[in-house]
Every structure is written in C-alpha cells, then in structure tokens.
C-alpha atoms as a PDB file:
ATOM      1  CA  UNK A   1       0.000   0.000   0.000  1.00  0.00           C
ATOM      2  CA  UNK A   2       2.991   2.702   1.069  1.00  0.00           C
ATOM      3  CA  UNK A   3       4.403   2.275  -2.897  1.00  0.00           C
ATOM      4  CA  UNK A   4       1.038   2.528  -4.393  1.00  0.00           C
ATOM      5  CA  UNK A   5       1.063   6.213  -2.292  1.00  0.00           C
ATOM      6  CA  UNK A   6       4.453   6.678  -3.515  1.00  0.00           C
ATOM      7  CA  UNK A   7       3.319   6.378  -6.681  1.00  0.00           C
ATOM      8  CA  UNK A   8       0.783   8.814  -6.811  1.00  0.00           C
ATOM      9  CA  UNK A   9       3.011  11.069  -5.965  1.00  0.00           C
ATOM     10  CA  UNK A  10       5.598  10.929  -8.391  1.00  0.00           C
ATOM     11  CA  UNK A  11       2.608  10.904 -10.567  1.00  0.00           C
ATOM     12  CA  UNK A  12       0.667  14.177  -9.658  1.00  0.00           C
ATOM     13  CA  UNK A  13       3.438  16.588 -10.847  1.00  0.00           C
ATOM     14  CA  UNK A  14       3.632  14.747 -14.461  1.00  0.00           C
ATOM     15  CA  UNK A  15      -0.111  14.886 -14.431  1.00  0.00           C
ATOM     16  CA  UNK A  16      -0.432  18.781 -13.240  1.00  0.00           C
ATOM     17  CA  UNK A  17       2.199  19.320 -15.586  1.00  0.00           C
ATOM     18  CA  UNK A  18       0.299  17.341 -18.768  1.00  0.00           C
ATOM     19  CA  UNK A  19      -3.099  19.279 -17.652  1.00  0.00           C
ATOM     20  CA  UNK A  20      -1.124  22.643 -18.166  1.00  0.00           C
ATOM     21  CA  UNK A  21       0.136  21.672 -21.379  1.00  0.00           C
ATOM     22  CA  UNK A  22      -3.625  20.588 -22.717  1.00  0.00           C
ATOM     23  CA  UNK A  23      -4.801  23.770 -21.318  1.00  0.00           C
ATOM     24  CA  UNK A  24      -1.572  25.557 -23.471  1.00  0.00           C
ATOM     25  CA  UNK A  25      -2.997  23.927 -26.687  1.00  0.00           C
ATOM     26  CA  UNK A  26      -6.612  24.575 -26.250  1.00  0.00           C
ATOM     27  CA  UNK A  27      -8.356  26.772 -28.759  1.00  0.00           C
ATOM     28  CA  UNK A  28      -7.559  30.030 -28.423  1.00  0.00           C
ATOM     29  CA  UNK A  29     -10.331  32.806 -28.922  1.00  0.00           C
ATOM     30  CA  UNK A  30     -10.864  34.313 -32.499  1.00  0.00           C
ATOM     31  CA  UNK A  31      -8.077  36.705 -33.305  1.00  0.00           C
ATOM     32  CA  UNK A  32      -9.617  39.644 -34.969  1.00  0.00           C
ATOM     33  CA  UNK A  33      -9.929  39.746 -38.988  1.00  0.00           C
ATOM     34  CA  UNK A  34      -7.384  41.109 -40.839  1.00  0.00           C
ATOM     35  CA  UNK A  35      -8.205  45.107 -42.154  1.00  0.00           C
ATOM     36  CA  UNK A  36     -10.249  44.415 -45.625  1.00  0.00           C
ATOM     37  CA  UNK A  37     -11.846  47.940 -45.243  1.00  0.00           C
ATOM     38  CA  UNK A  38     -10.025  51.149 -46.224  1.00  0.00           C
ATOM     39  CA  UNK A  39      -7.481  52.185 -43.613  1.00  0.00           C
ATOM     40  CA  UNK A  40      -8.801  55.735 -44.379  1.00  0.00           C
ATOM     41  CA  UNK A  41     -12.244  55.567 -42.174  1.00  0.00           C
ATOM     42  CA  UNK A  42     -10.387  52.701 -40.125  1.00  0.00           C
ATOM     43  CA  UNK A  43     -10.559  51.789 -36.204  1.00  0.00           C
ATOM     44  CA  UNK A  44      -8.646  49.095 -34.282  1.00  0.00           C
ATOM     45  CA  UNK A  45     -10.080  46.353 -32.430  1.00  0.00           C
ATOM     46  CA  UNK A  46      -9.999  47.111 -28.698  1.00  0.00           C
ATOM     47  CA  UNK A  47      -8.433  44.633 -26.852  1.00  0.00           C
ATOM     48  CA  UNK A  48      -5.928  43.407 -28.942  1.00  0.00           C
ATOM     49  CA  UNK A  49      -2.384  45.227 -29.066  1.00  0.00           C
ATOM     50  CA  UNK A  50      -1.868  46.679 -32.673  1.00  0.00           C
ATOM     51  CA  UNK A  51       0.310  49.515 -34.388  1.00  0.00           C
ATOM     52  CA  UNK A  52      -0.492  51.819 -37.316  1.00  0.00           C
ATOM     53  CA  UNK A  53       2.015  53.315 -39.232  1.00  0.00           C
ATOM     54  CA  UNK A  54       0.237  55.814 -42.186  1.00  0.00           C
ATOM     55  CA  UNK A  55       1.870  58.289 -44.772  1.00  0.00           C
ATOM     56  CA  UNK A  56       1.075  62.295 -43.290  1.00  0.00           C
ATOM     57  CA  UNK A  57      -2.595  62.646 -43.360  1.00  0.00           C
ATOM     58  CA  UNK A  58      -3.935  59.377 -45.054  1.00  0.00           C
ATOM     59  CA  UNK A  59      -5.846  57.706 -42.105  1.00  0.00           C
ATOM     60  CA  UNK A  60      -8.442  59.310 -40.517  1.00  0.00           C
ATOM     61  CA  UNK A  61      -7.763  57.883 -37.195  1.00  0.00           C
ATOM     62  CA  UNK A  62      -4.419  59.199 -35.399  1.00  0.00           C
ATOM     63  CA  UNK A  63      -1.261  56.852 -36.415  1.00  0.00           C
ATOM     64  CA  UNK A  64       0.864  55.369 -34.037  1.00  0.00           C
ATOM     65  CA  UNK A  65       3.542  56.369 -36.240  1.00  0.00           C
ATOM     66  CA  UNK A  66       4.146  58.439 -39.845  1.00  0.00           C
ATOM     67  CA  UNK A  67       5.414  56.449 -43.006  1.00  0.00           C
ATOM     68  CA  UNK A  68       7.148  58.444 -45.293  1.00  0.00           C
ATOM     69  CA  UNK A  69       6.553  58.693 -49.533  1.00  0.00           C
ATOM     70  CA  UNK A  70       9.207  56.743 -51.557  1.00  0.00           C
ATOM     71  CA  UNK A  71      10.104  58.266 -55.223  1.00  0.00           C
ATOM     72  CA  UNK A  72       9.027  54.461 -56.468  1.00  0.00           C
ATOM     73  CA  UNK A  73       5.948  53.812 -58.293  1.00  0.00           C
ATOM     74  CA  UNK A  74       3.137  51.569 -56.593  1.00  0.00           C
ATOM     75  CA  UNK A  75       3.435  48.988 -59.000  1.00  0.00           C
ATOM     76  CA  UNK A  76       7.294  48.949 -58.246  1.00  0.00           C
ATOM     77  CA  UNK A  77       6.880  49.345 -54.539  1.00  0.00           C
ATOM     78  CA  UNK A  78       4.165  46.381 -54.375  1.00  0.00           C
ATOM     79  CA  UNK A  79       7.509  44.040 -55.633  1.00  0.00           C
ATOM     80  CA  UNK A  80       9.799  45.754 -53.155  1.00  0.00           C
ATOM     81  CA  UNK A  81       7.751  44.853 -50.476  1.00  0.00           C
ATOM     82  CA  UNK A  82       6.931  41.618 -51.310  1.00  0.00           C
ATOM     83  CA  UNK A  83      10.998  40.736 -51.873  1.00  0.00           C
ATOM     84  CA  UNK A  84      11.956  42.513 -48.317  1.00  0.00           C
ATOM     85  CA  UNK A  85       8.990  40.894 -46.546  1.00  0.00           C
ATOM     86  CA  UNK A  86       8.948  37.540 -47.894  1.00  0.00           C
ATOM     87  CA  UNK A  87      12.890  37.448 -46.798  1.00  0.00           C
ATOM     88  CA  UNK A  88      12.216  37.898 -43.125  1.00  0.00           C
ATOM     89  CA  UNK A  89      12.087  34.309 -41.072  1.00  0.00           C
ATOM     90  CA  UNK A  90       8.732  34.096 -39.770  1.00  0.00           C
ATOM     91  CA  UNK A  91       6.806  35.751 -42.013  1.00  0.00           C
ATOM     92  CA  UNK A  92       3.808  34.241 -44.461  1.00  0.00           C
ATOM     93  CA  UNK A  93       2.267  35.701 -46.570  1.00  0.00           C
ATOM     94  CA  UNK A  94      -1.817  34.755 -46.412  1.00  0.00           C
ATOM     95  CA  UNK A  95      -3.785  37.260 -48.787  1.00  0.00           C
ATOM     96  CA  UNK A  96      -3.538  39.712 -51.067  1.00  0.00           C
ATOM     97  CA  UNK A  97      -6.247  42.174 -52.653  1.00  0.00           C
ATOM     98  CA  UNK A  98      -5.927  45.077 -54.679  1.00  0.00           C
ATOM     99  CA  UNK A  99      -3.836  43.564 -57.240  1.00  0.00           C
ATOM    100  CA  UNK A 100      -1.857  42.847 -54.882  1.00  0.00           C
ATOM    101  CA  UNK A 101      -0.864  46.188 -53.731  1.00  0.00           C
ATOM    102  CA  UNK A 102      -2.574  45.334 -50.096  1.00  0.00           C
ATOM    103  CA  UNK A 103      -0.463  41.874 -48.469  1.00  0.00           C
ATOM    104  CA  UNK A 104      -1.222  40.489 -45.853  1.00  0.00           C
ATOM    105  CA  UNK A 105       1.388  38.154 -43.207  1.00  0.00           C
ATOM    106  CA  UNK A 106       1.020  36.353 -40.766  1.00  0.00           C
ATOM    107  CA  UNK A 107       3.968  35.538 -38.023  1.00  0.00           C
ATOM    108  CA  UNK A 108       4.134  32.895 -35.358  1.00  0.00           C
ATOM    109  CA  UNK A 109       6.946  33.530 -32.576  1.00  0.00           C
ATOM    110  CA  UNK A 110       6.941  29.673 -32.427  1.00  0.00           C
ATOM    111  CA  UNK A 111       7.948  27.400 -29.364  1.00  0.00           C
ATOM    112  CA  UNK A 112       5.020  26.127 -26.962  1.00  0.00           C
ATOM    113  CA  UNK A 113       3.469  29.227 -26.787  1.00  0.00           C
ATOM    114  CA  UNK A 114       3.009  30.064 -30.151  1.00  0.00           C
ATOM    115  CA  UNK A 115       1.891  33.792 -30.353  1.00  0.00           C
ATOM    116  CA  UNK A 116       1.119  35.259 -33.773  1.00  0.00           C
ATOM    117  CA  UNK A 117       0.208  38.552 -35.513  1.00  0.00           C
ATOM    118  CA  UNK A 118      -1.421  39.708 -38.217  1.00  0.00           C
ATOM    119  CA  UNK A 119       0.288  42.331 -40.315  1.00  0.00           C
ATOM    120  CA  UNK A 120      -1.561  44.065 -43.613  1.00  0.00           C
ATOM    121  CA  UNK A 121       0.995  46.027 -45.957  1.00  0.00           C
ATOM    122  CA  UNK A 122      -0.990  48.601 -48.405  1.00  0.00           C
ATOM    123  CA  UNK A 123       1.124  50.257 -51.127  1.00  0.00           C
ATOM    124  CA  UNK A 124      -0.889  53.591 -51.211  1.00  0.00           C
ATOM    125  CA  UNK A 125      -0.308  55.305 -55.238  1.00  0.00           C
ATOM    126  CA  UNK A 126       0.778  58.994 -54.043  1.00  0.00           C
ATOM    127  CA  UNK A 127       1.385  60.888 -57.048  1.00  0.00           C
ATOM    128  CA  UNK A 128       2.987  60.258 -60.105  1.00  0.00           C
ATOM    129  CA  UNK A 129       5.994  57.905 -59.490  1.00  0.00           C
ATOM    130  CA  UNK A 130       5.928  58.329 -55.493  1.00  0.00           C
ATOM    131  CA  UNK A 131       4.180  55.867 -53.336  1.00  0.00           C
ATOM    132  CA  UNK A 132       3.614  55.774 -49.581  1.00  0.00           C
ATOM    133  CA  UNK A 133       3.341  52.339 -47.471  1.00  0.00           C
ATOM    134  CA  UNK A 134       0.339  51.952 -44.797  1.00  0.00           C
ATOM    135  CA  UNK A 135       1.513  49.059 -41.949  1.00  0.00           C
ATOM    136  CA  UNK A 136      -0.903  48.033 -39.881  1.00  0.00           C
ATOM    137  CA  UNK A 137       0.307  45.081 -37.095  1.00  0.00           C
ATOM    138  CA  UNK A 138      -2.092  43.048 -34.609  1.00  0.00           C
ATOM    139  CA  UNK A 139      -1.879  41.204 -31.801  1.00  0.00           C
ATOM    140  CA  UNK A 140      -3.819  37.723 -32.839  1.00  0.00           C
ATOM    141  CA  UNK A 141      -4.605  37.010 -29.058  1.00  0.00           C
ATOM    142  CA  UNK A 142      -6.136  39.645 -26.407  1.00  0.00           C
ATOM    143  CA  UNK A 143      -3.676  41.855 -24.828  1.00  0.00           C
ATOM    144  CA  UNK A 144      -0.488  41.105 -26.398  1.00  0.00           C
ATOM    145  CA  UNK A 145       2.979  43.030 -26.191  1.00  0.00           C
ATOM    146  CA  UNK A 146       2.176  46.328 -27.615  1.00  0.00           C
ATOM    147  CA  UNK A 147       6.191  47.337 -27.270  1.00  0.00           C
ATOM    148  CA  UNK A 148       7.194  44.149 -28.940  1.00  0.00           C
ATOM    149  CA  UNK A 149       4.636  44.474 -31.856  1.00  0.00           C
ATOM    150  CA  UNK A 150       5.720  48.097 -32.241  1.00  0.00           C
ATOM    151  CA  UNK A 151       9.513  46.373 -32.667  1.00  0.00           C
ATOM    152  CA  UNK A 152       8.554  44.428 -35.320  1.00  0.00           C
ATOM    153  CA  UNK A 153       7.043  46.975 -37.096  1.00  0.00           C
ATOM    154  CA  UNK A 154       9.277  48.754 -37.460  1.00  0.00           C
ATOM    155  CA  UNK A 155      11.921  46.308 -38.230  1.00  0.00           C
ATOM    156  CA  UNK A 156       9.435  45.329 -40.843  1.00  0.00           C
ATOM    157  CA  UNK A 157       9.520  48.874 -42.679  1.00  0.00           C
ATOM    158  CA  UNK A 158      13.395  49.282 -41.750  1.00  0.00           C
ATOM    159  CA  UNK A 159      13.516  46.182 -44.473  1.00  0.00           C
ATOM    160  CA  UNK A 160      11.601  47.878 -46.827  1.00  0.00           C
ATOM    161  CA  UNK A 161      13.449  50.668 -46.653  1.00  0.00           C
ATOM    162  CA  UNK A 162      16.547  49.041 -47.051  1.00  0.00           C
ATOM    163  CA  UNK A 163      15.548  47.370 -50.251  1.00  0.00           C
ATOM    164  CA  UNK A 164      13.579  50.196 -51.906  1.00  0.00           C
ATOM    165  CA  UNK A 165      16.592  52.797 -50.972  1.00  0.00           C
ATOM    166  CA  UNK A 166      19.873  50.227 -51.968  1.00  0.00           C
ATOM    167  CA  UNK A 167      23.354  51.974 -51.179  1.00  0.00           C
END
C-alpha cells in the first residue's frame, strides 16, 4: 500500500504538468480579422495590441507612427515589399487584394506558446511615381505586447526601406 502512495506522488506533478500543457494547446479565442476595409475611415479592435504606421494625413484615425513617400511607383513598390517581406524568417504571406498592392502576413513567434500577428501592408499610389506604405500590425490574441509588436514593425519597414533605398 505505502508504494502505491508513492506512486501517486511521483505521478501528480507529471499529471499537473500534462493538464497545463492541454490547457496551453486549447483553442484560443478568435483573433480579430485582418483590415479588408479602407485604412482611411479605419478603427482598431480594442483589446488586442496593434500599431499603425500611415503616410502624413492618409488615415483618418491618429497613427501610431508616420510612413514616409518613396520616389518608387506603386506597381514597383508592391515588388519591393513583397521581396523585403517575404525574406524575413517568420513571415507568411496569407492574402492579397488590390492587385496585390494590399499583403497580408502572418507571423508565429513559435515554441510552446506560439503567439502570432497579423500584419496588412498597403502600397498607397501617391502621385505620379511616389508611393507611400500603410503598416498596420495586430496582436492575434487579447492583450499582447504592444512594445514588442511596435519592434517588429518597425523592423518590418526598416527592411523595406533598405531594399527600396539600396546603397
């Protein structure tokens, strides 16, 4: 009887520990849709951490930070982006719209907590020859890291950047 106690106890912590790990893996709720409407009459899910990066008085609703025009046309820009996105690890692209001009990605942090975000890309046509980039970033779960999606972001654009400005 005293090893049959025994053994319950070297069992509870592997079976607390498999009852976390269920939990871990159980459906998460819906992550909010990606944007499909224009970012110009746009709002952001509450709840959800997200950043909003617009060219100087696109969006309607106040930017968390200002993308600036590129002397590249749209067309042009759409393949930049595409090229400096696609090369990131992590990053999958899911839809596009607008002939393609608006991409959307999706990125998973990976390990046992998998945490993902949704990122939409829209090549806005400026003027003749110059086009402006909207970036819009969400957390897919509730909460999320506001600082850390605000990081990527802007490591995101930095990579655009890079490849539509080449030394």
């Amino acid at each position: 009887m005293g090893s049959v106690r025994f053994s319950f106890i070297r069992q509870a912590p592997a079976t607390a520990l498999l009852a976390m790990l269920l939990a871990s893996c159980a459906h998460a709720p819906s992550a909010p849709r990606p944007v499909t409407q224009s970012f110009g009459d746009f709002a952001a899910p509450d709840g959800y951490a997200h950043y909003l990066g617009c060219p100087v008085d696109y969006c309607l609703t106040q930017p968390d930070g200002v993308t600036p025009t590129f002397k590249v046309p749209a067309e042009r820009m759409r393949d930049i982006v595409r090229r400096a996105i696609d090369a990131l690890p992590k990053a999958q692209l899911i839809s596009t719209s607008k002939e393609g001009l608006r991409l959307v990605y999706q990125t998973h942090s990976g390990g046992l907590f998998d945490r993902t975000e949704t990122v939409t890309i829209e090549v806005v046509d400026a003027d003749e020859g110059v086009s402006g980039l909207v970036i819009y970033g969400q957390s897919d779960i509730p909460g999320g890291d506001a600082a850390d999606l605000k990081a990527q972001m802007e490591t995101w654009y930095a990579a655009i950047y890079r490849a539509a400005n080449p030394a």
